[in-house]
C-alpha atoms as a PDB file:
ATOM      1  CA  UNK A   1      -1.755 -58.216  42.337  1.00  0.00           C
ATOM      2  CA  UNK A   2       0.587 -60.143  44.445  1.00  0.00           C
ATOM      3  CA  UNK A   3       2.322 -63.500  43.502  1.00  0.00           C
ATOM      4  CA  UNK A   4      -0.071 -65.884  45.109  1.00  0.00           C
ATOM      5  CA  UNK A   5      -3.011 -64.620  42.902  1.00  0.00           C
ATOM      6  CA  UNK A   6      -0.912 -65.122  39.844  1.00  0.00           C
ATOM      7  CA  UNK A   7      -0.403 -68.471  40.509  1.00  0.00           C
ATOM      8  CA  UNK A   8      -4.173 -69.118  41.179  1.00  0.00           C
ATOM      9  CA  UNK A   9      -5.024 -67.554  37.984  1.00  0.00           C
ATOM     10  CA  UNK A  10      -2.567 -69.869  36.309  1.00  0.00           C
ATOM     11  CA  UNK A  11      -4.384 -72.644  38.216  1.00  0.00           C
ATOM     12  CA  UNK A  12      -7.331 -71.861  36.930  1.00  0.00           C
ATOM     13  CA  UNK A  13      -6.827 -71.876  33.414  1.00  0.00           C
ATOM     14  CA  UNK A  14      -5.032 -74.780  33.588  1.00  0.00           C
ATOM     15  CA  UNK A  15      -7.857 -76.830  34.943  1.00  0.00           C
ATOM     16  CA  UNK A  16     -10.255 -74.819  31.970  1.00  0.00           C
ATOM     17  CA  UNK A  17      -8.128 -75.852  29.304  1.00  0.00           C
ATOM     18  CA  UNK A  18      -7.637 -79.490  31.174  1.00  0.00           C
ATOM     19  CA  UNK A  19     -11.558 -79.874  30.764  1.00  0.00           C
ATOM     20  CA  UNK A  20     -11.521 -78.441  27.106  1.00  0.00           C
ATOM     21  CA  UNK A  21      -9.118 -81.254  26.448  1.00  0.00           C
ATOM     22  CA  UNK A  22     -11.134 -83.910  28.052  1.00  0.00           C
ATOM     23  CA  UNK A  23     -14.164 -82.747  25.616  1.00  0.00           C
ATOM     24  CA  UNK A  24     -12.590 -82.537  22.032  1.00  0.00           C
ATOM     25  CA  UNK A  25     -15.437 -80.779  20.366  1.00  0.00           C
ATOM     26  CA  UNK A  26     -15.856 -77.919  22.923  1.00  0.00           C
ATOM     27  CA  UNK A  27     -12.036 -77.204  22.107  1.00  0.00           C
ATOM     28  CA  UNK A  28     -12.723 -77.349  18.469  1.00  0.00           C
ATOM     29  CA  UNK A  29     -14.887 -74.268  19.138  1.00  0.00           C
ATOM     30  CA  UNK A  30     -13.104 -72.706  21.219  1.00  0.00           C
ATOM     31  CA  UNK A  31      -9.535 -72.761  19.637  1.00  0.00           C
ATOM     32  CA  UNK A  32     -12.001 -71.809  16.438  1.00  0.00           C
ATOM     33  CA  UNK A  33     -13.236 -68.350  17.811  1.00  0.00           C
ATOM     34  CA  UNK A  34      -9.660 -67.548  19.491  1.00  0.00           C
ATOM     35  CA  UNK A  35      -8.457 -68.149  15.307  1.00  0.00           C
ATOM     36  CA  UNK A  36     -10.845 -65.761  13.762  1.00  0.00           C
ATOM     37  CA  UNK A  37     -10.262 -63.333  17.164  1.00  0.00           C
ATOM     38  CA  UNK A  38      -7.060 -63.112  16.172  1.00  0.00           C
ATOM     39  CA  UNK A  39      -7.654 -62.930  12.467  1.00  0.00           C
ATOM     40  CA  UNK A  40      -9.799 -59.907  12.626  1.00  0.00           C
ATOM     41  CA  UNK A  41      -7.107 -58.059  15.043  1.00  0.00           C
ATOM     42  CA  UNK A  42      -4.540 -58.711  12.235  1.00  0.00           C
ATOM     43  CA  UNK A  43      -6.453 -57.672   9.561  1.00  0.00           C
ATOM     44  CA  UNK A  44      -7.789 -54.491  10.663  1.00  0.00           C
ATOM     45  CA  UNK A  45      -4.282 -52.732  11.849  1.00  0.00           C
ATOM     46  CA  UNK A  46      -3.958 -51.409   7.938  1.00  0.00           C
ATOM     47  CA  UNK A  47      -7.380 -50.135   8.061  1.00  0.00           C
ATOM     48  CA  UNK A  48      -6.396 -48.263  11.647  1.00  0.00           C
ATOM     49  CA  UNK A  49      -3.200 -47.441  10.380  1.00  0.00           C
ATOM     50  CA  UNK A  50      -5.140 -46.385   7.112  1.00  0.00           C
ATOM     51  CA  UNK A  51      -7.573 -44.590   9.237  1.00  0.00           C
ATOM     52  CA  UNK A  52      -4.584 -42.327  11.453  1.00  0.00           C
ATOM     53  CA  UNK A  53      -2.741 -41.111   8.501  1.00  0.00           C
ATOM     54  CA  UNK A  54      -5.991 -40.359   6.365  1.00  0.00           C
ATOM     55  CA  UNK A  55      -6.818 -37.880   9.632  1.00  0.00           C
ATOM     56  CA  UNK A  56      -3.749 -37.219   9.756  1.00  0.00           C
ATOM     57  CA  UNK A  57      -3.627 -35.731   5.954  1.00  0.00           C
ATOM     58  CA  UNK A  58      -6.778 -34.052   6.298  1.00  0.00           C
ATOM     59  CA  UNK A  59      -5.478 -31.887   9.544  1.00  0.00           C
ATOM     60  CA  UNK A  60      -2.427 -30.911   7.641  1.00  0.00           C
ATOM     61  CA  UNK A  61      -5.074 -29.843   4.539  1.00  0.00           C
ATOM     62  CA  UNK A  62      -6.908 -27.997   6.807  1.00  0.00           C
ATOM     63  CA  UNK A  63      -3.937 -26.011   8.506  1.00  0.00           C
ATOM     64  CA  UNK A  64      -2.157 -25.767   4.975  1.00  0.00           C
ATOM     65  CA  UNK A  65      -5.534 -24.182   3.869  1.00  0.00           C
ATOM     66  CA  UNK A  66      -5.839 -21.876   6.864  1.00  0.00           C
ATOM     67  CA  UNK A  67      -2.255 -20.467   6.469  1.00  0.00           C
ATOM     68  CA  UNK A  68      -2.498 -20.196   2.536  1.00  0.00           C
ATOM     69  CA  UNK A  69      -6.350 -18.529   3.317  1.00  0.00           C
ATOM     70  CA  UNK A  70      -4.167 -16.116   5.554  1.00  0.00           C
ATOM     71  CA  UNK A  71      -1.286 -15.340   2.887  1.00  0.00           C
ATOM     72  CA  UNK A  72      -3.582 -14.548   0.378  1.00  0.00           C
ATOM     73  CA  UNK A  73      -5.244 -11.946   2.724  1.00  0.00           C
ATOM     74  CA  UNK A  74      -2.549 -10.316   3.669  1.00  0.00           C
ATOM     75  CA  UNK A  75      -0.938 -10.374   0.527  1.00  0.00           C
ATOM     76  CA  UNK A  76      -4.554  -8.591  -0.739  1.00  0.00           C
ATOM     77  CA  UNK A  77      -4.393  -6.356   1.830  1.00  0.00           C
ATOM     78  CA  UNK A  78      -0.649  -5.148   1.060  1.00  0.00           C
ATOM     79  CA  UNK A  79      -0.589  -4.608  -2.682  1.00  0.00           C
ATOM     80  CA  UNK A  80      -3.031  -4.439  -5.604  1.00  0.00           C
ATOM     81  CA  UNK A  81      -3.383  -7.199  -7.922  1.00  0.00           C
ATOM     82  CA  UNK A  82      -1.809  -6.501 -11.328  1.00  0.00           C
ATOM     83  CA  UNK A  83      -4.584  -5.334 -13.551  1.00  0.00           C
ATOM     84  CA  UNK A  84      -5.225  -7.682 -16.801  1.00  0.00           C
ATOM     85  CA  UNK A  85      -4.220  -6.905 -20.629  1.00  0.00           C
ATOM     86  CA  UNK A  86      -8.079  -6.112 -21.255  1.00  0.00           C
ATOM     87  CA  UNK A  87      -8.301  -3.937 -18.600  1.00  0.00           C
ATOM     88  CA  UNK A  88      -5.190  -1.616 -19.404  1.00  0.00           C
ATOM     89  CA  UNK A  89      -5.743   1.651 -21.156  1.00  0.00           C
ATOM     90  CA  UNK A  90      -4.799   1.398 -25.040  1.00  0.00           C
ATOM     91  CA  UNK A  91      -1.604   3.271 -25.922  1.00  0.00           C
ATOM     92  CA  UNK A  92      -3.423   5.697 -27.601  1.00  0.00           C
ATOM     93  CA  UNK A  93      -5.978   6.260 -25.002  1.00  0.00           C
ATOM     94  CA  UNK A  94      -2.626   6.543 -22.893  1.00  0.00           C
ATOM     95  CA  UNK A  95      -1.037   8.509 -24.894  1.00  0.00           C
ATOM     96  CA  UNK A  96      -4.274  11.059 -24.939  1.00  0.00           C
ATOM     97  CA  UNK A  97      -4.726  11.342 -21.256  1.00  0.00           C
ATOM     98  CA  UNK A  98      -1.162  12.680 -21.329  1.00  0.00           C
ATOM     99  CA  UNK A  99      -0.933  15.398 -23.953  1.00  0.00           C
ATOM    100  CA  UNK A 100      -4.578  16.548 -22.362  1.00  0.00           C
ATOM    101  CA  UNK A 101      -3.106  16.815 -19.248  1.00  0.00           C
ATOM    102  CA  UNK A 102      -2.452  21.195 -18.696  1.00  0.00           C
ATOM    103  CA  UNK A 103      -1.937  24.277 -16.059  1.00  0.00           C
ATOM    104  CA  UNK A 104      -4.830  25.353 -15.629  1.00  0.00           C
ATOM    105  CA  UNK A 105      -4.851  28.475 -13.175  1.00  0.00           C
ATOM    106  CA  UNK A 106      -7.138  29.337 -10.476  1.00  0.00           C
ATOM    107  CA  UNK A 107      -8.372  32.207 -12.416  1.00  0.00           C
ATOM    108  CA  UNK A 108      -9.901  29.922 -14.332  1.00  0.00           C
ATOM    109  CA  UNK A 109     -11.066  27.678 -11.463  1.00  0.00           C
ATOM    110  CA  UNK A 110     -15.319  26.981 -11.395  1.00  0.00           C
ATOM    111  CA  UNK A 111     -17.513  27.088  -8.330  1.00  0.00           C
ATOM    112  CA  UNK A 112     -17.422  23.298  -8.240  1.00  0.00           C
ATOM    113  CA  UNK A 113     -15.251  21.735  -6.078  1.00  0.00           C
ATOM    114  CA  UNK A 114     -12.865  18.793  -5.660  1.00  0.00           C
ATOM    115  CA  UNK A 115     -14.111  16.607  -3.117  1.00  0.00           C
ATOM    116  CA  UNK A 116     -12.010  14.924  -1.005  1.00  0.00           C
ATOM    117  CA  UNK A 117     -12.394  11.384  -2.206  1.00  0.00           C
ATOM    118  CA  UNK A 118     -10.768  12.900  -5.361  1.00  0.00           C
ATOM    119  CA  UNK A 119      -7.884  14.126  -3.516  1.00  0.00           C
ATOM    120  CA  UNK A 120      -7.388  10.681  -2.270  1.00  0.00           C
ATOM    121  CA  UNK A 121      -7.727   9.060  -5.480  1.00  0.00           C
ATOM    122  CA  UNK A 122      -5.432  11.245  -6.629  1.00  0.00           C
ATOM    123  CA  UNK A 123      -2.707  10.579  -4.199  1.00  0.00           C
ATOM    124  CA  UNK A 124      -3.326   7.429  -4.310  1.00  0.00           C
ATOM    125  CA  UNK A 125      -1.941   7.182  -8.013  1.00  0.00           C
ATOM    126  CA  UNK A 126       0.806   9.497  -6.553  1.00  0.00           C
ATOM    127  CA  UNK A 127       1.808   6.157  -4.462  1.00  0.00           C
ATOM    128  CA  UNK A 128       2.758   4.175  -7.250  1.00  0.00           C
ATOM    129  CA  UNK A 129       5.187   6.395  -8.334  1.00  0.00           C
ATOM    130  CA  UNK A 130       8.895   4.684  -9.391  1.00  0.00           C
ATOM    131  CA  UNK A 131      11.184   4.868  -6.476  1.00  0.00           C
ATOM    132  CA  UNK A 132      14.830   3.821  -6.323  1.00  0.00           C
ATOM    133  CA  UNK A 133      15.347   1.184  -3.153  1.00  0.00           C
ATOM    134  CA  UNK A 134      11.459   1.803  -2.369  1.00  0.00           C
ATOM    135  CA  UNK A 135      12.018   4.462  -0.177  1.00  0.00           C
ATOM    136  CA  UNK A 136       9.027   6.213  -1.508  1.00  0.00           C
ATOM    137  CA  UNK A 137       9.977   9.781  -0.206  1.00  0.00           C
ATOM    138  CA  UNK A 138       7.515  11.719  -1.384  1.00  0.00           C
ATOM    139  CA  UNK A 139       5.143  13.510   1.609  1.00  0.00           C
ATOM    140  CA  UNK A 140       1.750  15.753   0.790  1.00  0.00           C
ATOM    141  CA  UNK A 141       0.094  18.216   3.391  1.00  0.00           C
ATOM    142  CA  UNK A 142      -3.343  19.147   2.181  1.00  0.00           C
ATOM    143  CA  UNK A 143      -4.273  22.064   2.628  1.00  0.00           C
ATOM    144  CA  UNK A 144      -8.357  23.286   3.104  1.00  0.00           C
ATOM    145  CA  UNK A 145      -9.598  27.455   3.264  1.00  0.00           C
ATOM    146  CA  UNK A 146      -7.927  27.157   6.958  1.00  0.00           C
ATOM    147  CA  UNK A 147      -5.026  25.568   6.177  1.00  0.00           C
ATOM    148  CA  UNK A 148      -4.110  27.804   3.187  1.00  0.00           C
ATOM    149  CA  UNK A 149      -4.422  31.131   4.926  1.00  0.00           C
ATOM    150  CA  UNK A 150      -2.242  29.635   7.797  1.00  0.00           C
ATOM    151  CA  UNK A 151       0.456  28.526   5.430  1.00  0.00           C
ATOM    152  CA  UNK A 152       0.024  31.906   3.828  1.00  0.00           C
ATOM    153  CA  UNK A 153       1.083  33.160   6.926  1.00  0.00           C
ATOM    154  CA  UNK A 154       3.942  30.932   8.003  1.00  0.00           C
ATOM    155  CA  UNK A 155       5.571  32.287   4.544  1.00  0.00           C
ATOM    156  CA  UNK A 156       5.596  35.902   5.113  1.00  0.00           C
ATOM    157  CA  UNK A 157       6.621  35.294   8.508  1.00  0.00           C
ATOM    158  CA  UNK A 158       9.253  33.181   6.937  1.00  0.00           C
ATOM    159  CA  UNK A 159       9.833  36.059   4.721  1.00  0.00           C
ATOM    160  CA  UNK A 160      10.138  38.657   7.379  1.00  0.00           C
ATOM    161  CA  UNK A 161      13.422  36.541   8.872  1.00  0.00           C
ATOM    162  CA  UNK A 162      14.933  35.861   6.181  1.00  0.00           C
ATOM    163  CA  UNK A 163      18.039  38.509   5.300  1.00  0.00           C
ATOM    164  CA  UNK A 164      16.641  39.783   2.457  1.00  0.00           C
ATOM    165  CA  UNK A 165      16.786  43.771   0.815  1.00  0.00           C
ATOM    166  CA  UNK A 166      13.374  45.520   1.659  1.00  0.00           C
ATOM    167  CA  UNK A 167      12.948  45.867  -1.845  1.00  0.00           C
ATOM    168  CA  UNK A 168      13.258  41.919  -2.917  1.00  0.00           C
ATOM    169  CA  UNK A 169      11.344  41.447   0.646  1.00  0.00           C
ATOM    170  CA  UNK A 170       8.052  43.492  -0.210  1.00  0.00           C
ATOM    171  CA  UNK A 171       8.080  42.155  -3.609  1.00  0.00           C
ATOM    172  CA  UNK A 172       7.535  38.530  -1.996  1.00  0.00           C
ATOM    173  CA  UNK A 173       4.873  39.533   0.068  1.00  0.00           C
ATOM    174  CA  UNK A 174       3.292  41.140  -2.292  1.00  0.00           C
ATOM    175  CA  UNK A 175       2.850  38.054  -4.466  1.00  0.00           C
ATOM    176  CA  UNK A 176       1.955  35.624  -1.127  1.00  0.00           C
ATOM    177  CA  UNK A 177      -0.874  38.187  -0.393  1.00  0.00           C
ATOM    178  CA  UNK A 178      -2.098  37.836  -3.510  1.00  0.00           C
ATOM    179  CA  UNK A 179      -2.466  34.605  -3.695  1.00  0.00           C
ATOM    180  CA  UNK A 180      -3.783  34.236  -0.317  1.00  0.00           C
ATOM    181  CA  UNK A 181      -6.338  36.852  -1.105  1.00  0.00           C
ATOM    182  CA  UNK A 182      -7.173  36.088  -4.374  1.00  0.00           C
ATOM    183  CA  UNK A 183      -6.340  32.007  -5.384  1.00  0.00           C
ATOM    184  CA  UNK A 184      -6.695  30.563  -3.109  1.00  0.00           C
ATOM    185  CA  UNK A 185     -10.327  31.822  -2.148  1.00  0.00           C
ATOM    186  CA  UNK A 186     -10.982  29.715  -5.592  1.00  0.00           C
ATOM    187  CA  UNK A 187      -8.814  26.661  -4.926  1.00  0.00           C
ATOM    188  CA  UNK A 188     -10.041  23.347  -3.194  1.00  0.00           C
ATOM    189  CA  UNK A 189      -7.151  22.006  -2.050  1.00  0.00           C
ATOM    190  CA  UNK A 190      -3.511  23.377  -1.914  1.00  0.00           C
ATOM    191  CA  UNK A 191      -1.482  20.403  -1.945  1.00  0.00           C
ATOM    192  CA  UNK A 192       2.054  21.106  -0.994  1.00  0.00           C
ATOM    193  CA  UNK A 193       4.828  18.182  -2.179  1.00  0.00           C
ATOM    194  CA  UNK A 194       7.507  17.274   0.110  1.00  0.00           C
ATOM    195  CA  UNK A 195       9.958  15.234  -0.453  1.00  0.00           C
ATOM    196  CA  UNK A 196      11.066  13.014   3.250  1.00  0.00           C
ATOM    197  CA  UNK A 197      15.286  12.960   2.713  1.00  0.00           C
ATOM    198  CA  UNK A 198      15.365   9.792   5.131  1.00  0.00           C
ATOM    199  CA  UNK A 199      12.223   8.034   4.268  1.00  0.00           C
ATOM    200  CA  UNK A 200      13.770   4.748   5.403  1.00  0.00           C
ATOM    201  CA  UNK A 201      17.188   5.870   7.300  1.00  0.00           C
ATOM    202  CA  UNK A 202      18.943   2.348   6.382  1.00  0.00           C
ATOM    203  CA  UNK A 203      18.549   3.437   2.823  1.00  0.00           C
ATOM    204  CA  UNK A 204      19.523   6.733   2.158  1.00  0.00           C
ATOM    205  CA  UNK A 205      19.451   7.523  -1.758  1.00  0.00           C
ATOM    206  CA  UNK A 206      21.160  10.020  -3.736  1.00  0.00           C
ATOM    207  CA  UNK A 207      19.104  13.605  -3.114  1.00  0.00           C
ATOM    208  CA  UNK A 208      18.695  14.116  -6.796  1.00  0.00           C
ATOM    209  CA  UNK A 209      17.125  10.433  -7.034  1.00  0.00           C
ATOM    210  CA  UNK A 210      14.652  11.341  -4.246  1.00  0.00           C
ATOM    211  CA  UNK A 211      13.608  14.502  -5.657  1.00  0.00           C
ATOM    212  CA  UNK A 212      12.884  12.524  -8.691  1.00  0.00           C
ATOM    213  CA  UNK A 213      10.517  10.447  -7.273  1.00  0.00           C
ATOM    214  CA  UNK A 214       8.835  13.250  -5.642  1.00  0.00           C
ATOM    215  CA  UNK A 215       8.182  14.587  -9.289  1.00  0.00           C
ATOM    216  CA  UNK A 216       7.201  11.187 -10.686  1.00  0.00           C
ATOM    217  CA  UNK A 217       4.749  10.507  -7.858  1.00  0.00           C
ATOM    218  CA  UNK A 218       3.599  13.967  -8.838  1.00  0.00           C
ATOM    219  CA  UNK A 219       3.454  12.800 -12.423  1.00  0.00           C
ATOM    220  CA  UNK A 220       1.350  10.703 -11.553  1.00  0.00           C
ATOM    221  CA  UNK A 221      -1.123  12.559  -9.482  1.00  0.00           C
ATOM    222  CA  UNK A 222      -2.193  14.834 -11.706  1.00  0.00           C
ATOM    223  CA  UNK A 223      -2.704  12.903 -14.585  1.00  0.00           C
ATOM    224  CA  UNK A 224      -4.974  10.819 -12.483  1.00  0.00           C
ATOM    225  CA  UNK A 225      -6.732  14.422 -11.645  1.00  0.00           C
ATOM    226  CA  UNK A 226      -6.862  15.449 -15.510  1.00  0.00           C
ATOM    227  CA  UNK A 227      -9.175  11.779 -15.610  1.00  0.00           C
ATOM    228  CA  UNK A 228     -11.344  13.498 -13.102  1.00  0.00           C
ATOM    229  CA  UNK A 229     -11.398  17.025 -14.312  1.00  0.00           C
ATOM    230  CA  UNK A 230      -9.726  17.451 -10.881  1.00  0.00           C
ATOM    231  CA  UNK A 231      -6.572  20.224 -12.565  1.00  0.00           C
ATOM    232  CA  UNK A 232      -4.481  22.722 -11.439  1.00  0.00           C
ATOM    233  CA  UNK A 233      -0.823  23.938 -11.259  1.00  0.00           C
ATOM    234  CA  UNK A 234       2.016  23.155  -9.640  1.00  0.00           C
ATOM    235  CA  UNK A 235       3.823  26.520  -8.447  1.00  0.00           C
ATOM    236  CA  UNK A 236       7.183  26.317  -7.056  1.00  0.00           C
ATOM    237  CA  UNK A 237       6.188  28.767  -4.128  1.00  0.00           C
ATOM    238  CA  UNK A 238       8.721  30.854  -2.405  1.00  0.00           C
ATOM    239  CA  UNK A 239      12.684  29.894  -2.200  1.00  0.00           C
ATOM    240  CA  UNK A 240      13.201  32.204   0.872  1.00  0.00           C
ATOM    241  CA  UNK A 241      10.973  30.325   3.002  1.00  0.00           C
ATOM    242  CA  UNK A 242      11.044  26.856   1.823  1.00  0.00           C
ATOM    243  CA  UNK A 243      14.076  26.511   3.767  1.00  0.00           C
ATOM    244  CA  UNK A 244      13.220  28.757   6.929  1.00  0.00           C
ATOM    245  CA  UNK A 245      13.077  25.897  10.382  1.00  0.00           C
ATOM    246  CA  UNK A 246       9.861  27.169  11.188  1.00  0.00           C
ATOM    247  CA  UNK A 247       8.223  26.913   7.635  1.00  0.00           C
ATOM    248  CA  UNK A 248       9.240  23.631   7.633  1.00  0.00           C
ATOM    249  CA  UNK A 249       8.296  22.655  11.112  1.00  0.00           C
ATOM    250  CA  UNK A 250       4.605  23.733   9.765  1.00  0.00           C
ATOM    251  CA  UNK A 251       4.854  21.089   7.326  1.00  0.00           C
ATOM    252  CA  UNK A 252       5.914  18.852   9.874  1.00  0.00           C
ATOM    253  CA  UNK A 253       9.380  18.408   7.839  1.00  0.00           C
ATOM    254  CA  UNK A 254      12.690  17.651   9.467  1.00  0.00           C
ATOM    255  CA  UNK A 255      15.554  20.335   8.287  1.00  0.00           C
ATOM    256  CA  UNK A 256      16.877  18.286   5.877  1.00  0.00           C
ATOM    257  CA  UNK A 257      13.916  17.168   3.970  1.00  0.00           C
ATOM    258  CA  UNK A 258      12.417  19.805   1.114  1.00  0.00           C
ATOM    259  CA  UNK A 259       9.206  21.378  -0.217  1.00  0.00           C
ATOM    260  CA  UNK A 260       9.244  21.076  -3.534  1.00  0.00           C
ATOM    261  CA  UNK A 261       6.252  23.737  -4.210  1.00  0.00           C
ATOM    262  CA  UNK A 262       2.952  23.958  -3.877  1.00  0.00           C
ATOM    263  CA  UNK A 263      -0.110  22.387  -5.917  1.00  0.00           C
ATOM    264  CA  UNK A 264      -3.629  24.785  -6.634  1.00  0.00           C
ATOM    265  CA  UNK A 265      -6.518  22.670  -7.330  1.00  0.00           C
ATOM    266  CA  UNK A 266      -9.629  22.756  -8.635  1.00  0.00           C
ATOM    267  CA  UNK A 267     -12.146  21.964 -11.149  1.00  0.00           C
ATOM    268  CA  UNK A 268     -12.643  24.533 -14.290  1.00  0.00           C
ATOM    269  CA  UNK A 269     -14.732  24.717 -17.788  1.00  0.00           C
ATOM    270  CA  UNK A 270     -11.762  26.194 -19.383  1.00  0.00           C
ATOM    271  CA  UNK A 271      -9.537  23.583 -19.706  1.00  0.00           C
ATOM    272  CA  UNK A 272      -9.740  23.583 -23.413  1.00  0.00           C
ATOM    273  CA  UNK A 273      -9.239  27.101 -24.057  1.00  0.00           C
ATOM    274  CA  UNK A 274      -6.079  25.921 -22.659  1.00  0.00           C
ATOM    275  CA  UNK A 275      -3.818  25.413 -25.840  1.00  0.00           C
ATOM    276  CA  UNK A 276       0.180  23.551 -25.607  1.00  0.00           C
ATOM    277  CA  UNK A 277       2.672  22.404 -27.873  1.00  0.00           C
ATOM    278  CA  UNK A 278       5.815  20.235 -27.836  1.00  0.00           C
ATOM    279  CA  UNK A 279       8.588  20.671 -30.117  1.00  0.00           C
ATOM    280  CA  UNK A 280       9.907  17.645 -32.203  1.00  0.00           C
ATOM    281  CA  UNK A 281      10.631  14.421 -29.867  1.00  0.00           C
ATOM    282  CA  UNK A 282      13.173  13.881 -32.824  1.00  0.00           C
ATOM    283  CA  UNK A 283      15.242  16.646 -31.795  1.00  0.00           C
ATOM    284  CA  UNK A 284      15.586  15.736 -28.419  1.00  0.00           C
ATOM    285  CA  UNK A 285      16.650  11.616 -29.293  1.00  0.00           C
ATOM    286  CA  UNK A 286      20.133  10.719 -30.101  1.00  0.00           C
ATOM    287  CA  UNK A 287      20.383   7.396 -31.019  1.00  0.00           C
ATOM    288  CA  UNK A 288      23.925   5.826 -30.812  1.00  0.00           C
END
C-alpha cells in the first residue's frame, strides 16, 4: 500500500469521526462498543495465557508419563522385582530344602526324565548367584544323549594326547567308557560348569574369586533342582583333559577359562535311601 492510499484512509476516518461528532448520541454508542471491545481483549489474555500453560502442563504429563511408562518396562524387563516378606520361604523351610539337598547317582536315576523347562529353571537360579564386580563368570553347556557321547569322546581323545604312562592312561579310559556306556544312558542332562576367566575383560577378578562364583551359582542350581526332584551329582571329570585346547574348544572355552566338572542329572525314587551327616557347626566357628 503506497503513501497516497494511506493518506486517503486517514481522510476517511477523519470525515467518519467528523460526522460522529456532529451527532453526539451516535458517538456515545460508538465510543461505548470500542470500551467494552477493548475490555473483553484485556480481560481474556489471563484466560489465554491460562489456557497455553494448562496445555502446556498436560504435554509435559503426557511425555513425563510416556518416558516413566518406558523406565518401568525396561527396568521389568532387566531384573526381577524383589519378592515380598510373605512370599519368602521361612528359615526353617530354608533351612530344610538345604540339608535335603544330596548326590544322588545315576545308578539310582528313574525312567522319568528332566524336561528341559527344568533345566532352565534350574539355571536360571544358577544366575543369581553372588558375584564379585558382577562379572558373573559362570558358563553351562548342556549336554543331551548326543551331546554326551560326543563329549565322551573329545575326553579320551584328550586323553590319548596327553603325556601320560599307559598304565595311568588306560585307567582313565576305562572310567570315561564307563560312564559313557553306562550313566549316562540314564542321565537327562549332563551339565558341564565352566567358569569364563574374562567374563567382562575391563574387570578381571582374582581367579580364586571367579571360581567361587562358579560354585555358588552352582549352589544354587541344584538346590533349585532338589525343589523339583530334578538331582544328581556333580563329578569333577577328568584333570588330563580339562585342560587339553581341543577339549576346551568343544566347550567353546578360550584357553584360559576352566571346566570345573561335570553335572549328571536326573530324576530318582531313591533319594531318601540317601542318608548324610554334618559334624558340629560348633567346631568349625571361632568366635573372636
Amino acid at each position: 500500500m503506497n503513501g497516497m492510499d494511506n493518506l486517503l484512509n486517514f481522510s476517511a476516518l477523519d470525515e467518519a469521526f467528523r460526522k460522529l461528532s456532529e451527532n453526539p448520541a451516535k458517538l456515545s454508542v460508538v465510543l461505548g462498543l470500542i470500551y467494552l471491545v477493548g475490555l473483553l481483549c484485556v480481560s481474556s489474555i489471563p484466560y489465554v495465557y491460562w489456557q497455553f500453560f494448562e496445555r502446556k502442563k498436560h504435554q509435559m504429563a503426557v511425555a513425563k508419563g510416556l518416558k516413566a511408562q518406558e523406565a518401568v518396562q525396561l527396568t521389568a524387563d532387566a531384573t526381577v522385582k524383589q519378592p515380598s516378606s510373605d512370599s519368602m520361604p521361612t528359615p526353617d523351610q530354608a533351612f530344610k530344602l538345604m540339608r535335603t539337598r544330596r548326590t544322588i547317582f545315576p545308578k539310582d536315576f528313574s525312567d522319568e526324565k528332566v524336561s528341559r523347562e527344568e533345566v532352565e529353571r534350574m539355571l536360571e537360579a544358577a544366575n543369581w548367584a553372588p558375584t564379585h564386580g558382577r562379572t558373573e563368570p559362570w558358563r553351562y553347556v548342556v549336554l543331551g544323549q548326543e551331546g554326551m557321547q560326543a563329549f565322551a569322546n573329545v575326553t579320551l581323545e584328550a586323553i590319548d594326547r596327553a603325556n601320560l604312562d599307559p598304565h595311568t592312561a588306560a585307567k582313565m579310559r576305562g572310567k570315561i567308557e564307563n560312564k559313557r556306556d553306562r550313566d549316562m544312558l540314564k542321565t537327562s542332562y549332563l551339565i558341564v560348569f565352566c567358569m569364563k576367566r574374562q567374563a567382562i575383560p575391563e574387570k578381571v577378578m582374582p581367579e580364586w574369586e571367579e571360581m567361587a562364583a562358579t560354585s555358588c551359582a552352582a549352589q544354587n542350581m541344584m538346590l533349585m533342582g532338589t525343589a523339583m526332584n530334578a538331582i544328581g551329582y556333580w563329578s569333577s571329570w577328568n584333570a588330563a583333559a580339562k585342560e587339553d585346547k581341543d577339549f576346551k574348544r568343544f566347550l567353546g572355552l578360550s584357553e584360559e577359562d576352566q571346566c570345573l566338572g561335570v553335572y549328571y542329572l536326573g530324576k530318582s525314587n531313591a533319594a531318601d535311601s540317601y542318608r548324610s551327616a554334618r559334624g558340629p557347626i560348633s567346631e568349625k566357628i571361632t568366635w573372636v
